[in-house]
Protein backbone atom coordinates (compact mmCIF):
# COMPACT_ATOMS: atom_id res chain seq x y z
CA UNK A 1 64.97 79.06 104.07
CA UNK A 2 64.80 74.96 103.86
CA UNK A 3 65.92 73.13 101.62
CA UNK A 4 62.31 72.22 100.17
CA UNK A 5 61.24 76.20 99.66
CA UNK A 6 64.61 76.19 98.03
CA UNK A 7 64.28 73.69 95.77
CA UNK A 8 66.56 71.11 94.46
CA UNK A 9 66.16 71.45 91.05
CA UNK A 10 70.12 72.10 90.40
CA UNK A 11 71.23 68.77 91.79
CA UNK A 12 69.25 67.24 88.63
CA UNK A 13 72.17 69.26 86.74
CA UNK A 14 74.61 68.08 89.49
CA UNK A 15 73.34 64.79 88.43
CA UNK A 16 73.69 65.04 84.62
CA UNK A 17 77.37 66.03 85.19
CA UNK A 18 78.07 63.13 87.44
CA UNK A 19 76.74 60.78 84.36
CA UNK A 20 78.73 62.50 81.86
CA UNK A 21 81.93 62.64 83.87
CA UNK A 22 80.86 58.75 84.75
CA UNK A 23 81.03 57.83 81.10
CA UNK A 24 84.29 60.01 80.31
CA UNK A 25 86.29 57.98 82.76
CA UNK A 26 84.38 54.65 81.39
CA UNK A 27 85.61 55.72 77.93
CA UNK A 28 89.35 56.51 78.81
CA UNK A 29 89.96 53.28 80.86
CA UNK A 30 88.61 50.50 78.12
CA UNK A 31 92.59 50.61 77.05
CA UNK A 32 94.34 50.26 80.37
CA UNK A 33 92.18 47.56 81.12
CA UNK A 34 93.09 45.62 78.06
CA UNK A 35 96.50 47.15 77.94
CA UNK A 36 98.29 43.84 79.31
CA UNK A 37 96.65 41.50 76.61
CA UNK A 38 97.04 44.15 73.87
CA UNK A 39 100.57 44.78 74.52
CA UNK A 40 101.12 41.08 74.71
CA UNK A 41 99.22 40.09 71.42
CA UNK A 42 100.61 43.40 69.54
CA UNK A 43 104.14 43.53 71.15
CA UNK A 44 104.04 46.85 72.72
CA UNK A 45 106.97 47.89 75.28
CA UNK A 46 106.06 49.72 78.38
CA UNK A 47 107.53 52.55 76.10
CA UNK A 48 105.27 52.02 73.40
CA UNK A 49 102.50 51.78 75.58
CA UNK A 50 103.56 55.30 77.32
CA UNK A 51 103.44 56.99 73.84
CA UNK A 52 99.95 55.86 73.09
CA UNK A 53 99.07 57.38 76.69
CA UNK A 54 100.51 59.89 75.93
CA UNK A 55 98.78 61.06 72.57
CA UNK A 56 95.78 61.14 74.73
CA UNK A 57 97.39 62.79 77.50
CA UNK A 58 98.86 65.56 75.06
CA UNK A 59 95.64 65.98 72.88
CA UNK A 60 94.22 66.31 76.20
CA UNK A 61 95.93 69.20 77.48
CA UNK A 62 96.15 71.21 74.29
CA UNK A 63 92.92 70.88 73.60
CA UNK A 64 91.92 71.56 77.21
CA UNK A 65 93.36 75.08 76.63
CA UNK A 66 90.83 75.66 73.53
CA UNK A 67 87.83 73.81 75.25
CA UNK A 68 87.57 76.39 77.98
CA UNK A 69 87.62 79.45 75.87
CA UNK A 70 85.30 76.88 73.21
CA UNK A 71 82.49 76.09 76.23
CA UNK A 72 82.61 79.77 77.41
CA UNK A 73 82.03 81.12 73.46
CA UNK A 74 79.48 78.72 72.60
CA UNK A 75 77.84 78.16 76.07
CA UNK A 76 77.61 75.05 78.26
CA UNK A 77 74.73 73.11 76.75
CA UNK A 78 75.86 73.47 72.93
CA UNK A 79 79.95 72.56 74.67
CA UNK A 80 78.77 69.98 75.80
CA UNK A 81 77.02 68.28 73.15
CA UNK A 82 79.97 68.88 70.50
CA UNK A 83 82.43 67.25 73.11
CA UNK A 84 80.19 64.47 74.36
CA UNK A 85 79.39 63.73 70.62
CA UNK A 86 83.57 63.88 69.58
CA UNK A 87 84.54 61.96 72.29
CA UNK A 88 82.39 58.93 71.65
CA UNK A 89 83.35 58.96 68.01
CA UNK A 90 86.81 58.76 69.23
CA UNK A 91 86.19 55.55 71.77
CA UNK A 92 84.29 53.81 69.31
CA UNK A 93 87.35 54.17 66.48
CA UNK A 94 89.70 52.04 69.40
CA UNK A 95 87.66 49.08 67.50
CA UNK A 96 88.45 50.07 64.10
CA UNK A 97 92.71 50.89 65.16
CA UNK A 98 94.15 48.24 62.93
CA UNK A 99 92.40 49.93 60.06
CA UNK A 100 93.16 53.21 60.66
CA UNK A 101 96.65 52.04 61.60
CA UNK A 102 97.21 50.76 58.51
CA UNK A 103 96.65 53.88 56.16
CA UNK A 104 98.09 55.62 58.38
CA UNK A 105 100.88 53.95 58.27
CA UNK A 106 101.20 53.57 54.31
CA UNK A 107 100.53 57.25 54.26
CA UNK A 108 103.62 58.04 56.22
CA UNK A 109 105.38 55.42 54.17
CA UNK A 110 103.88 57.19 51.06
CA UNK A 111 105.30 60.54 52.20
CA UNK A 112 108.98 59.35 53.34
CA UNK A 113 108.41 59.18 56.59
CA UNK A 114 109.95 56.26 58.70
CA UNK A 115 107.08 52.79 59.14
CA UNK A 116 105.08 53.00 62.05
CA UNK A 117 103.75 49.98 63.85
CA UNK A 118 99.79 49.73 62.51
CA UNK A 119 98.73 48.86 65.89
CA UNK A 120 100.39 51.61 67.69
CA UNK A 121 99.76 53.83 64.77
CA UNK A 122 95.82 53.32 65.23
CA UNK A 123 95.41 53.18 68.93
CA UNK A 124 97.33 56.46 68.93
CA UNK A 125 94.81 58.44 66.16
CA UNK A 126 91.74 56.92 68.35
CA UNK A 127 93.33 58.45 71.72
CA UNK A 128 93.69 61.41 70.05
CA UNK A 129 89.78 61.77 68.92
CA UNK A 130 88.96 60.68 72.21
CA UNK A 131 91.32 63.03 74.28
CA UNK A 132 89.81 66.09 71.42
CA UNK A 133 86.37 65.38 72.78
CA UNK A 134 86.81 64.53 76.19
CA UNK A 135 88.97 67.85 77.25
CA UNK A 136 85.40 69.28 77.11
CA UNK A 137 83.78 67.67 80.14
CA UNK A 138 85.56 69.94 83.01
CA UNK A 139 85.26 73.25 81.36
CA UNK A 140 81.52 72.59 80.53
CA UNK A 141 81.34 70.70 84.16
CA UNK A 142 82.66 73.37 86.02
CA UNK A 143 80.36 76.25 83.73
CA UNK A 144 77.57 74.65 84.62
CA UNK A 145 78.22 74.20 88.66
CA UNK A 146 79.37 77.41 88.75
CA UNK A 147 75.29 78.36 87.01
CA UNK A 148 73.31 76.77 88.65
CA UNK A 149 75.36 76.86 92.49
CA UNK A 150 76.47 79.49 95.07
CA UNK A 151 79.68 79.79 96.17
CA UNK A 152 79.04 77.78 99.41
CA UNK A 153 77.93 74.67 97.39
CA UNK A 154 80.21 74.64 94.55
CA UNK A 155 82.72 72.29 96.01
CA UNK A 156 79.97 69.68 97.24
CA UNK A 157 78.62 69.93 93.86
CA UNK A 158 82.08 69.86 92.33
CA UNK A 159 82.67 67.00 94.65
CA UNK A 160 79.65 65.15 93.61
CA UNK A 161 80.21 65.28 90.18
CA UNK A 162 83.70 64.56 90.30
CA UNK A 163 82.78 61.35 91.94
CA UNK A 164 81.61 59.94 88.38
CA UNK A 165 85.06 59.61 87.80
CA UNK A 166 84.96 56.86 90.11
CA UNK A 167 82.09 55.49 89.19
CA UNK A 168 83.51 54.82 86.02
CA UNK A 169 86.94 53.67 87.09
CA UNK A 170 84.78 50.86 89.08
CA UNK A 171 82.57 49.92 86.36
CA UNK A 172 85.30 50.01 84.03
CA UNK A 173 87.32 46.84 85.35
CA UNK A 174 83.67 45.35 86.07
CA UNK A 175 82.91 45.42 82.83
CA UNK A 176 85.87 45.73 80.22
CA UNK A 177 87.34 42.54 80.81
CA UNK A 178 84.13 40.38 80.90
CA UNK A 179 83.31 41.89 77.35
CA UNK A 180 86.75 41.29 75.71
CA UNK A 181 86.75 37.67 77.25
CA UNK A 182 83.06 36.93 76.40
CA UNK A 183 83.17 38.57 73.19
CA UNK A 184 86.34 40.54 71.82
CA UNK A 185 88.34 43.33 72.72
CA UNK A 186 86.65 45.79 69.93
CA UNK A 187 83.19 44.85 71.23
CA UNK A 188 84.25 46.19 74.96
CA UNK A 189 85.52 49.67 72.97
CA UNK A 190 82.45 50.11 70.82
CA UNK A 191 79.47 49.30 73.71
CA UNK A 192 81.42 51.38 76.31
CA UNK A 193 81.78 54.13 73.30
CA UNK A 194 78.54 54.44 72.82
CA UNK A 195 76.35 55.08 75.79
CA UNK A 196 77.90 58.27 75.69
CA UNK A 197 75.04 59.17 72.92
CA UNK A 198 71.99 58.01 75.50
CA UNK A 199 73.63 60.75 78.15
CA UNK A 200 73.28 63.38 75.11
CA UNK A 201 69.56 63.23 74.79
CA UNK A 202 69.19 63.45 78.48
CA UNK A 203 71.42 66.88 78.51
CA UNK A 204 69.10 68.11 75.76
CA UNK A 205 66.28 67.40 77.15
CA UNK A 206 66.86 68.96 81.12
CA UNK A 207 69.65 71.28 80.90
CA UNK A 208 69.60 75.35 80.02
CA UNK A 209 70.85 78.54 81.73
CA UNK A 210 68.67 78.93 84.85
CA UNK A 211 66.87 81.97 83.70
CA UNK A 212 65.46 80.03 80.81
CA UNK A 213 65.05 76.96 82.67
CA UNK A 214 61.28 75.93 83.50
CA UNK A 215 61.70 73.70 85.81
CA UNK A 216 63.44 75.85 88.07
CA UNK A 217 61.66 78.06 90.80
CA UNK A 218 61.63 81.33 91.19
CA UNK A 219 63.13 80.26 94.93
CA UNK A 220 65.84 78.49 93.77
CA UNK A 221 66.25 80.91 91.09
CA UNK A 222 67.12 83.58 93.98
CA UNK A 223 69.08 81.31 95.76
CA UNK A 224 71.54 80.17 93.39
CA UNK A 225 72.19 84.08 92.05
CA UNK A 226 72.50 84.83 96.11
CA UNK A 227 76.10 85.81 95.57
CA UNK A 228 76.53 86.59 91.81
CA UNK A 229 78.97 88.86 90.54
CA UNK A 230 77.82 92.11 89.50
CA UNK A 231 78.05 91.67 85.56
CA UNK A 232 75.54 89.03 84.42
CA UNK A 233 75.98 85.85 82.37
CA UNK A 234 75.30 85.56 79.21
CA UNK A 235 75.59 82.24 77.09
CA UNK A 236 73.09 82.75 74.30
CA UNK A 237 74.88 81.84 71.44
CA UNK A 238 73.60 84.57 69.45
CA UNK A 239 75.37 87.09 71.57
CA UNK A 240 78.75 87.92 71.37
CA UNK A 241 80.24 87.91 74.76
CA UNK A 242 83.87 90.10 75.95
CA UNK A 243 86.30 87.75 75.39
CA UNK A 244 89.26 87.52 77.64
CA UNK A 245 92.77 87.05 76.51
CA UNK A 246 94.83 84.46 77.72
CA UNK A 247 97.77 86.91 78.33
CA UNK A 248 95.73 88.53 80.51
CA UNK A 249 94.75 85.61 82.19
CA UNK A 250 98.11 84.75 82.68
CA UNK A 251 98.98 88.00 84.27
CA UNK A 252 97.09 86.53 87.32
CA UNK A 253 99.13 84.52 90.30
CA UNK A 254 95.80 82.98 91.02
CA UNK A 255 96.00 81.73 87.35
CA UNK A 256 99.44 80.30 87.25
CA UNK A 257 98.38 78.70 91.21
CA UNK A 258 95.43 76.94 90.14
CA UNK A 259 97.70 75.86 86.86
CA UNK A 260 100.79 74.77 88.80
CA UNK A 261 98.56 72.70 91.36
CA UNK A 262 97.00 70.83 88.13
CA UNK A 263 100.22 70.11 86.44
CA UNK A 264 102.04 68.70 90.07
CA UNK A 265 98.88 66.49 90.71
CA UNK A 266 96.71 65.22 87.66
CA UNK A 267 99.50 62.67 85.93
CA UNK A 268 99.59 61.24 89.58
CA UNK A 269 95.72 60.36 89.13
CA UNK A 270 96.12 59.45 85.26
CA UNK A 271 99.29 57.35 86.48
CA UNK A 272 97.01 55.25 88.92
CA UNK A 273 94.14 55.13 86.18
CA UNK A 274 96.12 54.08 82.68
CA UNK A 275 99.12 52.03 84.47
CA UNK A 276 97.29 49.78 87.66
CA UNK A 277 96.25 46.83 85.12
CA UNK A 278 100.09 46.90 83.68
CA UNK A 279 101.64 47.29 86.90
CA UNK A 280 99.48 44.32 88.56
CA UNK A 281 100.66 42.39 85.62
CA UNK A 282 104.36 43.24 85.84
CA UNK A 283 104.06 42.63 89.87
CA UNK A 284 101.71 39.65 90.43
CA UNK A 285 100.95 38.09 87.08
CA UNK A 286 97.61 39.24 86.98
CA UNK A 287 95.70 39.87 83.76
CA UNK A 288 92.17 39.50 82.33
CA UNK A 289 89.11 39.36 84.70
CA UNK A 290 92.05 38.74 88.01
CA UNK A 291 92.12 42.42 88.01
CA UNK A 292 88.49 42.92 88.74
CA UNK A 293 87.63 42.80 91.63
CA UNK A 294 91.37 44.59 92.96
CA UNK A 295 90.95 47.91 90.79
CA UNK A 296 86.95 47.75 91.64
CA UNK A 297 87.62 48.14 95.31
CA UNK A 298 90.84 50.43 95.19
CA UNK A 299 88.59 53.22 92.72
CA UNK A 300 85.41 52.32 95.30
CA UNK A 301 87.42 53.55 97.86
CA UNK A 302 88.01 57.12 95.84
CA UNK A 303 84.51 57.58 96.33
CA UNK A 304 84.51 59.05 100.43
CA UNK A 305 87.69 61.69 98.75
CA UNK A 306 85.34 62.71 95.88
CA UNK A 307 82.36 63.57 97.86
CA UNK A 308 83.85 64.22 101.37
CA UNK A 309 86.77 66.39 100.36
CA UNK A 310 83.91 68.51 98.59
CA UNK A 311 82.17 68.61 101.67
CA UNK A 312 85.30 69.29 103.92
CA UNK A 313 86.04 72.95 103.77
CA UNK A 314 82.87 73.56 104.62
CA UNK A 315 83.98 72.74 108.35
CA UNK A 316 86.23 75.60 107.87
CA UNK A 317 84.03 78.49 106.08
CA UNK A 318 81.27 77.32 109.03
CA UNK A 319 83.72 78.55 111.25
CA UNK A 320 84.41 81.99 109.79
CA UNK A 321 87.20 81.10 106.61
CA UNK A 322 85.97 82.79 103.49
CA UNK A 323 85.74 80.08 101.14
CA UNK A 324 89.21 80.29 99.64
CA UNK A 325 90.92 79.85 102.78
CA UNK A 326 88.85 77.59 104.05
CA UNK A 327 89.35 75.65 101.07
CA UNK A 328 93.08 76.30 101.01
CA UNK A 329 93.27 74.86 105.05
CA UNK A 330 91.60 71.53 103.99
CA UNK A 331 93.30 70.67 100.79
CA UNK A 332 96.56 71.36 103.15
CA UNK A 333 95.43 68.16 105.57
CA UNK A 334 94.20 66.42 102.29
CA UNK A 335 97.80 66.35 100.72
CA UNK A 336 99.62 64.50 103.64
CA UNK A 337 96.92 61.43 102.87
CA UNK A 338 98.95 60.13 99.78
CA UNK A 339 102.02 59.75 101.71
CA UNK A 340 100.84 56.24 102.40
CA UNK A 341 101.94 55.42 98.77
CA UNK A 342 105.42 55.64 100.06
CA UNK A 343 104.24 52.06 102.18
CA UNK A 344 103.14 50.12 98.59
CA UNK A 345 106.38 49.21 97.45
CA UNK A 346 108.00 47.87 100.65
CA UNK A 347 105.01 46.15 102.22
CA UNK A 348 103.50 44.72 98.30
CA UNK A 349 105.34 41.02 99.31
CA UNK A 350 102.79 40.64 101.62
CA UNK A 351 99.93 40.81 99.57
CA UNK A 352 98.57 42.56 96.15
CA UNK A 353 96.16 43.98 98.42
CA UNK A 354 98.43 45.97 100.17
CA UNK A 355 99.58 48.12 97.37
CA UNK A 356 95.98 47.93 96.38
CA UNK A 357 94.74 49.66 99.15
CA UNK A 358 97.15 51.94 99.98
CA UNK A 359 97.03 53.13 96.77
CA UNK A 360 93.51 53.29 96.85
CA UNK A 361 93.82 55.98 99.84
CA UNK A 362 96.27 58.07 97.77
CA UNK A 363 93.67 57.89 95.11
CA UNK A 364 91.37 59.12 97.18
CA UNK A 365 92.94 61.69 98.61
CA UNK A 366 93.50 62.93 94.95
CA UNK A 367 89.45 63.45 94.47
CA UNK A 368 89.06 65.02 97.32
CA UNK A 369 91.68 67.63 95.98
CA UNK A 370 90.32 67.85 92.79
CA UNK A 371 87.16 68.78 93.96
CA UNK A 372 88.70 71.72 95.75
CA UNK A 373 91.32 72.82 93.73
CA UNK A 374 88.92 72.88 90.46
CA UNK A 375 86.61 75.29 92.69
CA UNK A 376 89.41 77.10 93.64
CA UNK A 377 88.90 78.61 89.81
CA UNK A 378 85.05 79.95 91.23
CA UNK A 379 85.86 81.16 93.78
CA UNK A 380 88.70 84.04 92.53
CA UNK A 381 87.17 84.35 88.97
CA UNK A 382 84.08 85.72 87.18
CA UNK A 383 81.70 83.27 85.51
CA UNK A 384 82.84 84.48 82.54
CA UNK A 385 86.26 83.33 82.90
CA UNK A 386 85.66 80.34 84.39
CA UNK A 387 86.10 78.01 81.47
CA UNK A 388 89.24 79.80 80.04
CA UNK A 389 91.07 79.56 83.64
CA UNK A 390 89.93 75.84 83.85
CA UNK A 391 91.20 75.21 79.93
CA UNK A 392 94.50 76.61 81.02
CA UNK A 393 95.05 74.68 84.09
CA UNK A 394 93.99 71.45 82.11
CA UNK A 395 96.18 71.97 79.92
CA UNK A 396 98.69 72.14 82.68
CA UNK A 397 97.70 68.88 83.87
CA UNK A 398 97.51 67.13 80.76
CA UNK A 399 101.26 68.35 79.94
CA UNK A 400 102.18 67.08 83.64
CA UNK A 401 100.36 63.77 82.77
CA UNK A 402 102.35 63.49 79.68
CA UNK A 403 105.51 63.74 81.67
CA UNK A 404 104.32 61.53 84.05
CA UNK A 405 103.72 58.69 81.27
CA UNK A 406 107.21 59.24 79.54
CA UNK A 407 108.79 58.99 82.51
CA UNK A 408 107.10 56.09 83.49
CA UNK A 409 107.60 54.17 79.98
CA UNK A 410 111.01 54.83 80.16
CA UNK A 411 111.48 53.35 83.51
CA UNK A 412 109.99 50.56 83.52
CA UNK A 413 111.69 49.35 80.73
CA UNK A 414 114.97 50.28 82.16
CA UNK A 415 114.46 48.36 84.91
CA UNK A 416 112.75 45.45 83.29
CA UNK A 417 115.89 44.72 81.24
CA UNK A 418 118.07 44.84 84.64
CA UNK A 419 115.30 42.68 86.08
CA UNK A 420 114.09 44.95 88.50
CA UNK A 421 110.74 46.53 87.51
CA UNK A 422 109.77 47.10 90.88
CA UNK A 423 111.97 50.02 91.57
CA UNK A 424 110.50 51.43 88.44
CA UNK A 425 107.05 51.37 90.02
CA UNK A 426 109.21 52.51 93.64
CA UNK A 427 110.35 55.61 92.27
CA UNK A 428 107.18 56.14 90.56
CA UNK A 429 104.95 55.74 93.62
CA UNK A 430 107.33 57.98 95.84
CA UNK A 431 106.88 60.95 93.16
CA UNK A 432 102.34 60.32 93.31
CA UNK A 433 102.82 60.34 97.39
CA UNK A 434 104.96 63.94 97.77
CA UNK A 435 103.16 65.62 94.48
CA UNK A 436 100.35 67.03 96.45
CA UNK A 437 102.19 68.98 99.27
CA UNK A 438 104.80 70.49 96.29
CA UNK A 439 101.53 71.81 94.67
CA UNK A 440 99.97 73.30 97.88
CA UNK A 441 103.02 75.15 99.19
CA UNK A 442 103.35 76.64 95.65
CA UNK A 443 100.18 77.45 95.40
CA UNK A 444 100.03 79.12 98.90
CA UNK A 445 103.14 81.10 97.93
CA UNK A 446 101.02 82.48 94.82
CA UNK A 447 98.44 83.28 96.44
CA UNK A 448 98.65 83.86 100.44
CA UNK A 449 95.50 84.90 100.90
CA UNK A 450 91.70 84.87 99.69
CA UNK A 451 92.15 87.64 96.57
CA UNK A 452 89.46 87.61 93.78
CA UNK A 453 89.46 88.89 90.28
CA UNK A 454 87.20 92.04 89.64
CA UNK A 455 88.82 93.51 86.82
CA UNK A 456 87.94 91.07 84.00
């Protein structure tokens, strides 16, 4: 059947998530971008720094675990909304943080506790708002590809969407600076914040389930459902559906696999995204609208991993690999790419683009697995599930990232006070270039082969 008696119909949903995973990364770079200037007109350390990070970072993941089993109870369109509508609350308060720092902070003073800096004190409530909301996006993300796409097209859709992670990590440094510098750094935090509301009234406007949606053919309709599981879906919010423990869950290799591979590789990605603008600053004095036009090429370049390592096991299943394996054989090849990180340090006196770009291939590479090993979830469990085993393995990551930001912190300001901040950011880049094949072989000793779930 082609593609037009098909219809295309889900790729408008495909496009929806792309926008609302586009203005998720938008929302969580605004302080990395302006994290040089901030920490130099507030007097953060790197460590300081690394602890607001990382109130996002461990929001994040908790919250990640609750958001999965959250999108599956309520469904993906109502998820959605609630997250989309938290999370833009939270970006916007990054304007109002000395404020908020400063109750806080007389509230813990109030209570005995020891004073905490207002600035860091207010930055780290916003991150945590934002972080609440914004562990929606993947569990409703992958709900809905795993609606309205068969198993064949879930990683290219995965992939696609994925990719508005990069979108926003370009327009980000595009954009962020040339506010703060034209107007002020809360004016970059509140218009970034809020085009997150124009994005909700196109989700409730063109999304529902596919056997409620209009628009959708009775073709495309038949197509998508091709290789349902047996049980059906339901997500009307006025039915109660089985709900799944997480002990249970976690009674599954496949579970812990998918978890393990998120924890090993997702503070690498947050470690390129919230430390770049600091570490171009500790490394070549670059601040301001100087790191433009560098991060907008390196996260330009993540673009061919997001879409083409969706598109790559394909090569694989066409030649016979059910789609786990097939998967599982390309995200093997795709974890050997970041290797190249290992180069940045040694070869940066040449030039900030060499760091830059080799980087920029590492980050790559890291899309490209994400789109595989999130569909990796699809592909062993029931829809119904989905969002649970997703919420789990974000949580995973988010922990991982947490780790990853501590660790980093703490470093850097070791080595800054012996003068050598470089081998801070040495030792840092030779842990993001090995991560991937750690996760993989794990992961393959898990699960060996292609096994899905069928008594949930």
């Amino acid at each position: 059947m082609t593609l037009q008696a098909v219809g295309k119909y889900r790729w408008t949903i495909c496009a929806l998530l792309f926008f609302a995973t586009t203005v998720n990364y938008l929302d969580r770079q605004v302080l990395s971008l302006l994290a040089p200037d901030l920490s130099k007109e507030f007097g953060w350390s790197n460590s300081d720094y690394a602890n607001i990070t990382s109130v996002f970072q461990f929001v994040y993941a908790i919250s990640m675990l609750f958001a999965g089993r959250l999108i599956d109870k309520l469904g993906t369109k109502a998820g959605f909304i609630l997250a989309i509508v938290i999370w833009s609350i939270g970006a916007i308060m990054h304007a109002v943080a000395i404020p908020i720092g400063t109750g806080v902070s007389n509230l813990f003073a109030w209570i005995g506790i020891g004073a905490v800096p207002v600035s860091i004190a207010g930055f780290m409530v916003a991150r945590a708002v934002l972080g609440l909301g914004e562990s929606g996006n993947f569990p409703a993300a992958i709900k809905a590809t795993a609606e309205y796409f068969p198993k064949k097209e879930r990683s290219f859709a995965t992939g696609i969407f994925n990719s508005g992670a990069n979108i926003g990590a370009i327009l980000a440094p595009l954009t962020v600076p040339w506010i703060a510098e034209t107007w002020n750094w809360e004016t970059a935090f509140i218009l970034i914040g809020a085009v997150g509301f124009i994005w909700l009234l196109c989700w409730n406007i063109y999304y529902a389930l596919p056997r409620k949606q209009n628009r959708l053919s009775a073709a495309e309709l038949a197509y998508i459902e091709s290789d349902k599981e047996d049980e059906p879906v339901t997500e009307d919010t006025n039915v109660k559906t089985a709900k799944i423990s997480w002990i249970k869950l976690l009674g599954y290799k496949q579970t812990w696999a998918f978890a393990f591979g998120k924890m090993m590789t997702d503070g690498v990605w947050w470690f390129f995204l919230f430390w770049l603008p600091k570490y171009l600053d500790a490394q070549y004095g670059m601040t301001g609208k100087e790191i433009m036009l560098p991060l907008a090429v390196l996260y330009s370049m993540t673009m061919f991993g997001s879409i083409g390592g969706g598109y790559f096991p394909t090569y694989f299943i066409n030649k016979g690999y059910n789609p786990y394996d097939g998967r599982m054989k390309a995200m093997l090849l795709i974890a050997l790419i970041p290797l190249v990180v290992l180069a940045a340090q040694p070869f940066g006196y040449i030039s900030f683009w060499v760091p830059v770009i080799l980087i920029g291939i590492g980050a790559s590479a890291h899309q490209a697995w994400s789109a595989n090993i999130f569909t990796t979830v699809s592909d062993m469990f029931p829809k119904k599930a989905v969002g649970s085993v997703v919420g789990i393995g974000g949580m995973a990551g988010g922990l991982g990232g947490v780790a990853i930001s501590k660790i980093g912190g703490a470093l850097f300001d070791h080595y800054k006070a012996l003068g050598h901040i470089q081998t801070g950011y040495t030792i840092m880049f030779a842990f993001c270039a090995v991560a991937y094949l750690i996760a993989w072989f794990v992961m393959k000793a898990l699960v060996p082969k292609y096994k899905p779930i069928t008594d949930l």
